[in-house]
PDB file of N, CA and C in Angstrom:
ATOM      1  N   UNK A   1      16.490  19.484  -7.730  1.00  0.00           N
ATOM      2  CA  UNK A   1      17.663  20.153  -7.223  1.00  0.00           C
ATOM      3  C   UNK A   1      18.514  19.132  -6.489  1.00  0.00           C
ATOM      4  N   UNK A   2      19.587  18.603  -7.175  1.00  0.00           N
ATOM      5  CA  UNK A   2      20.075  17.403  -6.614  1.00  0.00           C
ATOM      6  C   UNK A   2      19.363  16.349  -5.863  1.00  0.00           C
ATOM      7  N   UNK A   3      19.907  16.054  -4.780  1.00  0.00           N
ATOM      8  CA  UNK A   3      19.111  14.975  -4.218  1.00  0.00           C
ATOM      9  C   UNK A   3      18.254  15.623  -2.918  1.00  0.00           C
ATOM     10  N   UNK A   4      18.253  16.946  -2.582  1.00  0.00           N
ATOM     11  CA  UNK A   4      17.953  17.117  -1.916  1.00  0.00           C
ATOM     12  C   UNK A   4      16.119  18.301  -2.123  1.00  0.00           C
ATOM     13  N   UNK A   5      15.787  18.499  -0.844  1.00  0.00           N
ATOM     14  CA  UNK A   5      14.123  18.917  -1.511  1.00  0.00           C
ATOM     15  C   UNK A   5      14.289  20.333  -0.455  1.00  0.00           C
ATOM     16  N   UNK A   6      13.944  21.396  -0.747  1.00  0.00           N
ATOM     17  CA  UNK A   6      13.788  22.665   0.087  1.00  0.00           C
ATOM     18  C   UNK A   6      12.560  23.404   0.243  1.00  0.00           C
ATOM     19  N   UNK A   7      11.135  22.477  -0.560  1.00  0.00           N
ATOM     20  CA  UNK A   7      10.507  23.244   0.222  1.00  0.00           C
ATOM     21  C   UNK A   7       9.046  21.608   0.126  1.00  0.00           C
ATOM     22  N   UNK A   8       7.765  22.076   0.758  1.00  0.00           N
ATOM     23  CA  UNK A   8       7.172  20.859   0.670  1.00  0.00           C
ATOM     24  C   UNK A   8       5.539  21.548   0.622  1.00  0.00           C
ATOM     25  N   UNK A   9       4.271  21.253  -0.074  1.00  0.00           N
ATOM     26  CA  UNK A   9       3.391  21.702  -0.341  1.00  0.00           C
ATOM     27  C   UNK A   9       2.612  20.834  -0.296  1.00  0.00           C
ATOM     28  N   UNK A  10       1.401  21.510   0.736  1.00  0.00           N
ATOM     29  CA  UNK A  10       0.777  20.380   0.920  1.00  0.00           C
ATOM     30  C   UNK A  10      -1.033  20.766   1.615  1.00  0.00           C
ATOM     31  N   UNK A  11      -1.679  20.144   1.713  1.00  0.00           N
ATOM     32  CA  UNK A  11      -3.108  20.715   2.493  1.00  0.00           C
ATOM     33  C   UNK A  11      -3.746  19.629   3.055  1.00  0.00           C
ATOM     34  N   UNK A  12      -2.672  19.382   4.312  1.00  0.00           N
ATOM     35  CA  UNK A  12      -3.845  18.433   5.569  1.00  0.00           C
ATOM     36  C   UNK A  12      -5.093  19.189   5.724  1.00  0.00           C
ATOM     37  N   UNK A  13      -5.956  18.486   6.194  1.00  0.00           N
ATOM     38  CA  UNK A  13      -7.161  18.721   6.279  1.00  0.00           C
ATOM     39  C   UNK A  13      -7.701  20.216   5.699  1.00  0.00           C
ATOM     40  N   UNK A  14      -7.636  20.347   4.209  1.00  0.00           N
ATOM     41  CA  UNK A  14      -7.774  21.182   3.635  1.00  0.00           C
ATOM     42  C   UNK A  14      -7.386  22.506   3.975  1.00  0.00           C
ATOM     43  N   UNK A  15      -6.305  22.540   4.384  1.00  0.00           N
ATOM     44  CA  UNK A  15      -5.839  24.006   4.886  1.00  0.00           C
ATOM     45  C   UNK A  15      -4.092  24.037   4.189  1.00  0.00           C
ATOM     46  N   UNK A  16      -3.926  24.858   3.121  1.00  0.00           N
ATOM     47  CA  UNK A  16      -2.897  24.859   2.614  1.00  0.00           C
ATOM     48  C   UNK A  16      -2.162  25.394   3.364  1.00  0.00           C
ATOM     49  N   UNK A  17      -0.763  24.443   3.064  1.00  0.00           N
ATOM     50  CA  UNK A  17       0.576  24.546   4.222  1.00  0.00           C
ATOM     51  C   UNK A  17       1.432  24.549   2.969  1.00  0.00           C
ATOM     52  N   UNK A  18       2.560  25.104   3.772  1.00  0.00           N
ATOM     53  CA  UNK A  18       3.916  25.076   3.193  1.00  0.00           C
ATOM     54  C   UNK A  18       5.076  24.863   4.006  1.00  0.00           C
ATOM     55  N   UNK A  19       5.879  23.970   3.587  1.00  0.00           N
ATOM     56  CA  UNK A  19       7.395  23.228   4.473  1.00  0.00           C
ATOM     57  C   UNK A  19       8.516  23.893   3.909  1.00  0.00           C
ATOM     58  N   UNK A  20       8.925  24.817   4.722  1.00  0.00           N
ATOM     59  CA  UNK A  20      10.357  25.190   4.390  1.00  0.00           C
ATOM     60  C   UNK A  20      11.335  25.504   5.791  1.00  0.00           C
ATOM     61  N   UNK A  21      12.742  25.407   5.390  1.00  0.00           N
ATOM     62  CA  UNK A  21      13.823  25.630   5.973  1.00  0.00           C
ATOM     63  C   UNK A  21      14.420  26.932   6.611  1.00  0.00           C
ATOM     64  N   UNK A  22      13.768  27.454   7.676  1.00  0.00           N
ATOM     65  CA  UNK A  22      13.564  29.073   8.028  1.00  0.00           C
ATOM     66  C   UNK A  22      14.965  29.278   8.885  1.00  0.00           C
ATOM     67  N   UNK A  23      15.752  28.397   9.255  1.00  0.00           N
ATOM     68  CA  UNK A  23      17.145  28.522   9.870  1.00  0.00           C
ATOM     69  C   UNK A  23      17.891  27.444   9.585  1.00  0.00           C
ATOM     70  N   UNK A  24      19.202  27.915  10.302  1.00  0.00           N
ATOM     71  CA  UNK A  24      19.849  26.725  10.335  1.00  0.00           C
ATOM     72  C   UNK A  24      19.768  26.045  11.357  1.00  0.00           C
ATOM     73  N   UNK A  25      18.853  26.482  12.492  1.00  0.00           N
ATOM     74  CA  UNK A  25      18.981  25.520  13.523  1.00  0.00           C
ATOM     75  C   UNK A  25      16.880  25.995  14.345  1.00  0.00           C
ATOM     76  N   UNK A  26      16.982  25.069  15.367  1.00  0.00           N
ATOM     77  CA  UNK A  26      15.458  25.216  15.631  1.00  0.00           C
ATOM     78  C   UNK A  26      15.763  26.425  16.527  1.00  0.00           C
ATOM     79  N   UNK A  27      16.154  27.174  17.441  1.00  0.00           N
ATOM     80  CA  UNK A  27      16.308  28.533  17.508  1.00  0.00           C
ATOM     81  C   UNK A  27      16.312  29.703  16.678  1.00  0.00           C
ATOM     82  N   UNK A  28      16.510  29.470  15.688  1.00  0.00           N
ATOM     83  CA  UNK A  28      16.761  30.424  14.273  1.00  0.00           C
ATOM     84  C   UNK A  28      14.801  30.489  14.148  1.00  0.00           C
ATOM     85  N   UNK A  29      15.137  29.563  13.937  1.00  0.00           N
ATOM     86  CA  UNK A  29      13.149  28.795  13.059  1.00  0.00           C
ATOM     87  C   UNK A  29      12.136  29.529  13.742  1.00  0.00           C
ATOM     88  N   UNK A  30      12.716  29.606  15.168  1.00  0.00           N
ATOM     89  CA  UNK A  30      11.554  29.816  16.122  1.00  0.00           C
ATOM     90  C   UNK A  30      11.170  31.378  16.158  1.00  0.00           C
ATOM     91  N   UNK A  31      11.800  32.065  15.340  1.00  0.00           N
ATOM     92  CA  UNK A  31      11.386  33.325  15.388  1.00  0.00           C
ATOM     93  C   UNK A  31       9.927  33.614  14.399  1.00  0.00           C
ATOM     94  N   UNK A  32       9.815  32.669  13.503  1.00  0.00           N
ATOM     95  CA  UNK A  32       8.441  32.617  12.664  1.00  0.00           C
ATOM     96  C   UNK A  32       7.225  32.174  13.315  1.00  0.00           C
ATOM     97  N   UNK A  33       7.543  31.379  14.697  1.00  0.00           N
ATOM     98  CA  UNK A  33       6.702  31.388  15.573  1.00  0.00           C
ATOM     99  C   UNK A  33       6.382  31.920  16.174  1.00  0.00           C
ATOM    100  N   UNK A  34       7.351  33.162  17.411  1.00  0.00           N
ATOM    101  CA  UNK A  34       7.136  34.224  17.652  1.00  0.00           C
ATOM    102  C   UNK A  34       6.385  35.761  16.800  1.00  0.00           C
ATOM    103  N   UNK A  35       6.590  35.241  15.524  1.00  0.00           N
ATOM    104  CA  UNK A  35       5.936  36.487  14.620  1.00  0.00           C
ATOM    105  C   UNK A  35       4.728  36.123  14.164  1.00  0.00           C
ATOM    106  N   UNK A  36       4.561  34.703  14.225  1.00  0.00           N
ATOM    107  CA  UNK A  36       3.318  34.292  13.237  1.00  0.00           C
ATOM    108  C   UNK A  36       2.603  33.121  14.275  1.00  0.00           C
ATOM    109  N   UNK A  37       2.546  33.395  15.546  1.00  0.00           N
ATOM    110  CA  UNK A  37       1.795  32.030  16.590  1.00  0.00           C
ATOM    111  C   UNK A  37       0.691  31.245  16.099  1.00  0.00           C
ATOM    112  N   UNK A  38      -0.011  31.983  15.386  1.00  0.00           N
ATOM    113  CA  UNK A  38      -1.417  31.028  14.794  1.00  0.00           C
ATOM    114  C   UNK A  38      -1.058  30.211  13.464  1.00  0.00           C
ATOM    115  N   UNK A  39       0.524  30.726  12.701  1.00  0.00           N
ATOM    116  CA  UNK A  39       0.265  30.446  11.066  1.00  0.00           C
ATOM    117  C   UNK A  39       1.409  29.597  11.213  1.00  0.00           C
ATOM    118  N   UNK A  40       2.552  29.512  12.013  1.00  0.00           N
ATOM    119  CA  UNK A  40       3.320  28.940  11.622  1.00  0.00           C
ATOM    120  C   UNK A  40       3.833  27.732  13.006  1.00  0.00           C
ATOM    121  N   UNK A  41       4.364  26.889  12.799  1.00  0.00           N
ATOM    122  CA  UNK A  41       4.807  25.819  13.253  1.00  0.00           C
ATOM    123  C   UNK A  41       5.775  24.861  13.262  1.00  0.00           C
ATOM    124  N   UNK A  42       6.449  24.122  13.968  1.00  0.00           N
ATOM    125  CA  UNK A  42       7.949  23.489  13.547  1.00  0.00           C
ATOM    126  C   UNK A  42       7.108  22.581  12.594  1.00  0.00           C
ATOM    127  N   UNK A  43       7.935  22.000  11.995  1.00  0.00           N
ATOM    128  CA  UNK A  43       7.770  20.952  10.961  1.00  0.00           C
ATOM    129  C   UNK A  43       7.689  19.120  11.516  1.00  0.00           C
ATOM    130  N   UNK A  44       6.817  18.753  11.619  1.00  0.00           N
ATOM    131  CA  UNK A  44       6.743  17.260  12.249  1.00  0.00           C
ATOM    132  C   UNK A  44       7.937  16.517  11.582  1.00  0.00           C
ATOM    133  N   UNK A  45       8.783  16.144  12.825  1.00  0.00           N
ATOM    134  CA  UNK A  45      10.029  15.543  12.542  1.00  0.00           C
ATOM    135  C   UNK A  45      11.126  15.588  12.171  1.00  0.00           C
ATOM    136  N   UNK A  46      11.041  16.917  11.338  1.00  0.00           N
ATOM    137  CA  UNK A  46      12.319  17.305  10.375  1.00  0.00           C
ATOM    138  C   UNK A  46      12.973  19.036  11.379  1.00  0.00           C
ATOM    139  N   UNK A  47      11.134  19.349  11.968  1.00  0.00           N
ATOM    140  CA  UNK A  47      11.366  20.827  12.699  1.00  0.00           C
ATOM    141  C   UNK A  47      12.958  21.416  13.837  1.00  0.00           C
ATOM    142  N   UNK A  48      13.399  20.094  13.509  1.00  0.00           N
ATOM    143  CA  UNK A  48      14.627  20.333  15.072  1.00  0.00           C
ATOM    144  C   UNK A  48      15.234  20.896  13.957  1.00  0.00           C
ATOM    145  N   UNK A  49      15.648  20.796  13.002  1.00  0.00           N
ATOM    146  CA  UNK A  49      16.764  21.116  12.217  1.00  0.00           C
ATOM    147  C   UNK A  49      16.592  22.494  11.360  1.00  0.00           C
ATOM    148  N   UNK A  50      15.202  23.448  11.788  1.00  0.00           N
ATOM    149  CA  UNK A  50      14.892  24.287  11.318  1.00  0.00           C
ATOM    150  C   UNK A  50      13.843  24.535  10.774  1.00  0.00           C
ATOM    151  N   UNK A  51      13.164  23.376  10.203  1.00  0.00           N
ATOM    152  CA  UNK A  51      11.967  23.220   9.119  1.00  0.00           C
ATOM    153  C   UNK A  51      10.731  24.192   9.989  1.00  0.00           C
ATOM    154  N   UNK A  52       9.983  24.758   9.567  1.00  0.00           N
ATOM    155  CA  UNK A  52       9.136  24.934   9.602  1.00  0.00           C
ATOM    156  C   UNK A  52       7.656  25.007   8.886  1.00  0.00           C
ATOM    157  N   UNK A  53       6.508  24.895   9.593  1.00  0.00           N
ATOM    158  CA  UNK A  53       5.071  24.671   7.936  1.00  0.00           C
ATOM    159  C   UNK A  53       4.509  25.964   8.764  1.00  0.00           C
ATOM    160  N   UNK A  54       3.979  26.417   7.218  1.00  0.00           N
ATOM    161  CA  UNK A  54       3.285  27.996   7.760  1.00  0.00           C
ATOM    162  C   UNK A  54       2.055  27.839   6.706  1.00  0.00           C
ATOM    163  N   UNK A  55       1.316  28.389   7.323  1.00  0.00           N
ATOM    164  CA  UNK A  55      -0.129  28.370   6.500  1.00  0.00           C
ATOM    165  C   UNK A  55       0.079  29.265   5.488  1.00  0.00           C
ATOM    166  N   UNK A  56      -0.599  29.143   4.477  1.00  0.00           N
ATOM    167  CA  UNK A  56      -0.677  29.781   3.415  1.00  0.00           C
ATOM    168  C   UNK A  56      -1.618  31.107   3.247  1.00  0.00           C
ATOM    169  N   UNK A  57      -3.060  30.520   4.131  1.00  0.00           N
ATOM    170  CA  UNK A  57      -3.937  31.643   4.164  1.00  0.00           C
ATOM    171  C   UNK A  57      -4.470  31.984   5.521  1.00  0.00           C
ATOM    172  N   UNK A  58      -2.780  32.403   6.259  1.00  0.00           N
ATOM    173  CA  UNK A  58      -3.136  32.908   7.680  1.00  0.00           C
ATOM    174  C   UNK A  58      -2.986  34.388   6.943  1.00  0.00           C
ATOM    175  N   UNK A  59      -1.990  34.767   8.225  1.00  0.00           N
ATOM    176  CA  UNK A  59      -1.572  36.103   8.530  1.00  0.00           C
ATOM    177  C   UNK A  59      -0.687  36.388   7.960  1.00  0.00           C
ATOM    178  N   UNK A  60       0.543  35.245   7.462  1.00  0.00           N
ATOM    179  CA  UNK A  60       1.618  35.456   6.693  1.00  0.00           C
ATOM    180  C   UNK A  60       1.952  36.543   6.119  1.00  0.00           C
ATOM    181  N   UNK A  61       2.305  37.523   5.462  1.00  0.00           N
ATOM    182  CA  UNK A  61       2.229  38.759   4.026  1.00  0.00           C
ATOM    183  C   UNK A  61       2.676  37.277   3.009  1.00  0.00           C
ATOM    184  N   UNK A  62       2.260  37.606   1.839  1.00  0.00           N
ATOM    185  CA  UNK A  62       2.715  36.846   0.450  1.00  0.00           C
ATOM    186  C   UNK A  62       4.231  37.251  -0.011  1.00  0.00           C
ATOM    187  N   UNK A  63       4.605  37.640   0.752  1.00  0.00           N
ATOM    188  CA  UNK A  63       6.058  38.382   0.514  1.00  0.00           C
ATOM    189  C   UNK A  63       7.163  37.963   1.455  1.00  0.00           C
ATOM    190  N   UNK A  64       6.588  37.490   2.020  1.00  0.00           N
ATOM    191  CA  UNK A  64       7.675  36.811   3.427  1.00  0.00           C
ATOM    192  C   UNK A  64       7.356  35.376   3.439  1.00  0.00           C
ATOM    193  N   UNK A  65       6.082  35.295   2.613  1.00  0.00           N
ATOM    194  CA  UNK A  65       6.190  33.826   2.221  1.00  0.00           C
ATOM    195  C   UNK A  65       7.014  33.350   1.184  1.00  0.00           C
ATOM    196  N   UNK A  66       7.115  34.225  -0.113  1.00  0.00           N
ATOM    197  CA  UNK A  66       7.959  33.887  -1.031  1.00  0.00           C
ATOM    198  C   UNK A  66       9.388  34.250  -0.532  1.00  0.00           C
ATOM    199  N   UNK A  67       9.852  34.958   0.406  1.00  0.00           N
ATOM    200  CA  UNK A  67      11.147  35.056   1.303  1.00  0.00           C
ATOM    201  C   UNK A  67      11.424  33.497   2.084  1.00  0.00           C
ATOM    202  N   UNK A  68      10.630  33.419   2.286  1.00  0.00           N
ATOM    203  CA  UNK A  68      10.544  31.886   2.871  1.00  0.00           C
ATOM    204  C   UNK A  68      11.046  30.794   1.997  1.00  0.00           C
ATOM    205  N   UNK A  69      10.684  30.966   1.066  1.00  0.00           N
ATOM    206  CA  UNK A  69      10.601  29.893  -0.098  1.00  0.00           C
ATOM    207  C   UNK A  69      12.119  29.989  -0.507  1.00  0.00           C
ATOM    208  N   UNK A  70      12.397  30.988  -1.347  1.00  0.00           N
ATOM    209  CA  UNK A  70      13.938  31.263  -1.440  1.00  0.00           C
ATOM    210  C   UNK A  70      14.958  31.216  -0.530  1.00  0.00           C
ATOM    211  N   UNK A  71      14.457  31.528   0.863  1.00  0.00           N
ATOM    212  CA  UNK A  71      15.601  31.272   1.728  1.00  0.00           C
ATOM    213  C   UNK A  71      15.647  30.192   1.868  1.00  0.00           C
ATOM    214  N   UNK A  72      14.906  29.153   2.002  1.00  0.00           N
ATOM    215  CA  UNK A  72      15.065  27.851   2.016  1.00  0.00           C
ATOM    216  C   UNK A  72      15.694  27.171   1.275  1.00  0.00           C
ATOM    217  N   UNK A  73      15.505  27.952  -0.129  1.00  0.00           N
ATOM    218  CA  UNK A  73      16.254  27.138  -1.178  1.00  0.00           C
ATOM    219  C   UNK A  73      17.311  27.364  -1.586  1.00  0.00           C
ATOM    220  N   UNK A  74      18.514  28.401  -0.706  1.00  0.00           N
ATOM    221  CA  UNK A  74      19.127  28.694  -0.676  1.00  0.00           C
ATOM    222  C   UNK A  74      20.205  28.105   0.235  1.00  0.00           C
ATOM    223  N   UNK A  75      19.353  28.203   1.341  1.00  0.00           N
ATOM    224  CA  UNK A  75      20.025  27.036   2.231  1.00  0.00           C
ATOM    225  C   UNK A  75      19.887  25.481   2.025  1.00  0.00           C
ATOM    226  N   UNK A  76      19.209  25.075   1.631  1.00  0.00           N
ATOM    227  CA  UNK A  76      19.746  24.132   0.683  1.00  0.00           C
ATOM    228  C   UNK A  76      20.692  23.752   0.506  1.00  0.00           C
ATOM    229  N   UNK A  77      20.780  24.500  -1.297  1.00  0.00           N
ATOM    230  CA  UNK A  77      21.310  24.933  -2.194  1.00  0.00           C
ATOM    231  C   UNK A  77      23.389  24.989  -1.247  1.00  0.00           C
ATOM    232  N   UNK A  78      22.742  25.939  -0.601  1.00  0.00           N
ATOM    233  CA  UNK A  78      24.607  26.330   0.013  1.00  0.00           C
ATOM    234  C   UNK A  78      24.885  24.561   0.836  1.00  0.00           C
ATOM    235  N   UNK A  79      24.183  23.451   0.868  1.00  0.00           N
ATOM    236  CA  UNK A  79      24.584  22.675   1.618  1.00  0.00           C
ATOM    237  C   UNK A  79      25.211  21.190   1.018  1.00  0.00           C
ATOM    238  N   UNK A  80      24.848  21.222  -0.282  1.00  0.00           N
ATOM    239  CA  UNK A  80      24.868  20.230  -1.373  1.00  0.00           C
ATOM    240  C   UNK A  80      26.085  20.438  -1.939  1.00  0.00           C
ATOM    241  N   UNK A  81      26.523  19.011  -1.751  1.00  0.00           N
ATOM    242  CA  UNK A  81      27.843  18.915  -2.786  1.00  0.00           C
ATOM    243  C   UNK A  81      27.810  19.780  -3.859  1.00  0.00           C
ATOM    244  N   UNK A  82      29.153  20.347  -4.103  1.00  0.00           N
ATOM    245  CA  UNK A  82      29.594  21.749  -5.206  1.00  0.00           C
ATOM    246  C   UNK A  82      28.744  20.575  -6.681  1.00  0.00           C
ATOM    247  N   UNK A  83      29.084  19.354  -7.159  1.00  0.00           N
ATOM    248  CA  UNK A  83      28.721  18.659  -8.103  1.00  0.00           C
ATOM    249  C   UNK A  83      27.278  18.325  -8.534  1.00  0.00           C
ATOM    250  N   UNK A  84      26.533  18.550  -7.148  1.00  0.00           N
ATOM    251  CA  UNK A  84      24.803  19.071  -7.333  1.00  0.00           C
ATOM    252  C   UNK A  84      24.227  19.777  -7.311  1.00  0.00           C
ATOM    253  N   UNK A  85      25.672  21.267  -7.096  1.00  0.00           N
ATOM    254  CA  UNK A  85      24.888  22.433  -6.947  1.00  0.00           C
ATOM    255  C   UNK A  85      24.336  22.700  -8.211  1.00  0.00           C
ATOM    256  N   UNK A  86      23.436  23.845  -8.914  1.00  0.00           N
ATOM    257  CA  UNK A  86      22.578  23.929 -10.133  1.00  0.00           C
ATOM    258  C   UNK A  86      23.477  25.018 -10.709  1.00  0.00           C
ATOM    259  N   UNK A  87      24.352  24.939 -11.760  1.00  0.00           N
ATOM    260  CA  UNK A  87      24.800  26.286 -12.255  1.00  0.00           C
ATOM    261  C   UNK A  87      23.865  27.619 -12.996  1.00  0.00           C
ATOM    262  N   UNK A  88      24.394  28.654 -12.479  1.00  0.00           N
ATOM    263  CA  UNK A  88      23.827  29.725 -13.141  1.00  0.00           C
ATOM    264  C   UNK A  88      23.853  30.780 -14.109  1.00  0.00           C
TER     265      UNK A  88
END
């Protein structure tokens, strides 16, 4: 998706995570922390700007994870030059 990446998959110490873009700003983000304290977390380094990693096999629902996923890639998506956006 152009040059840019919206979501990130991954399993430090065998515990599957997922990196996505839950606001536009780290106030926005922080509400997945307030809902999810054990599963979710800012994102090392990138988290000021919204990122957040949420476990895969916490508490999450599988449905607000795949909400996750799309919103991320949406925001993105809305941030990328019109010439990298992906037509549909």
């Amino acid at each position: 998706m152009g040059s840019r990446i919206f979501a990130f998959l991954g399993s430090p110490a065998g515990e599957a995570r997922l990196g996505v873009k839950c606001g536009p700003s780290r106030e926005v983000a922080d509400e997945w922390l307030h809902r999810f304290p054990d599963d979710a977390r800012p994102s090392p380094y990138i988290g000021r700007s919204g990122w957040n990693t949420l476990r895969l096999t916490g508490g999450i629902p599988d449905d607000e994870l795949v909400d996750a996923v799309d919103g991320s890639y949406d925001a993105v998506v809305a941030k990328l030059p019109r010439r990298e956006r992906p037509t549909t």
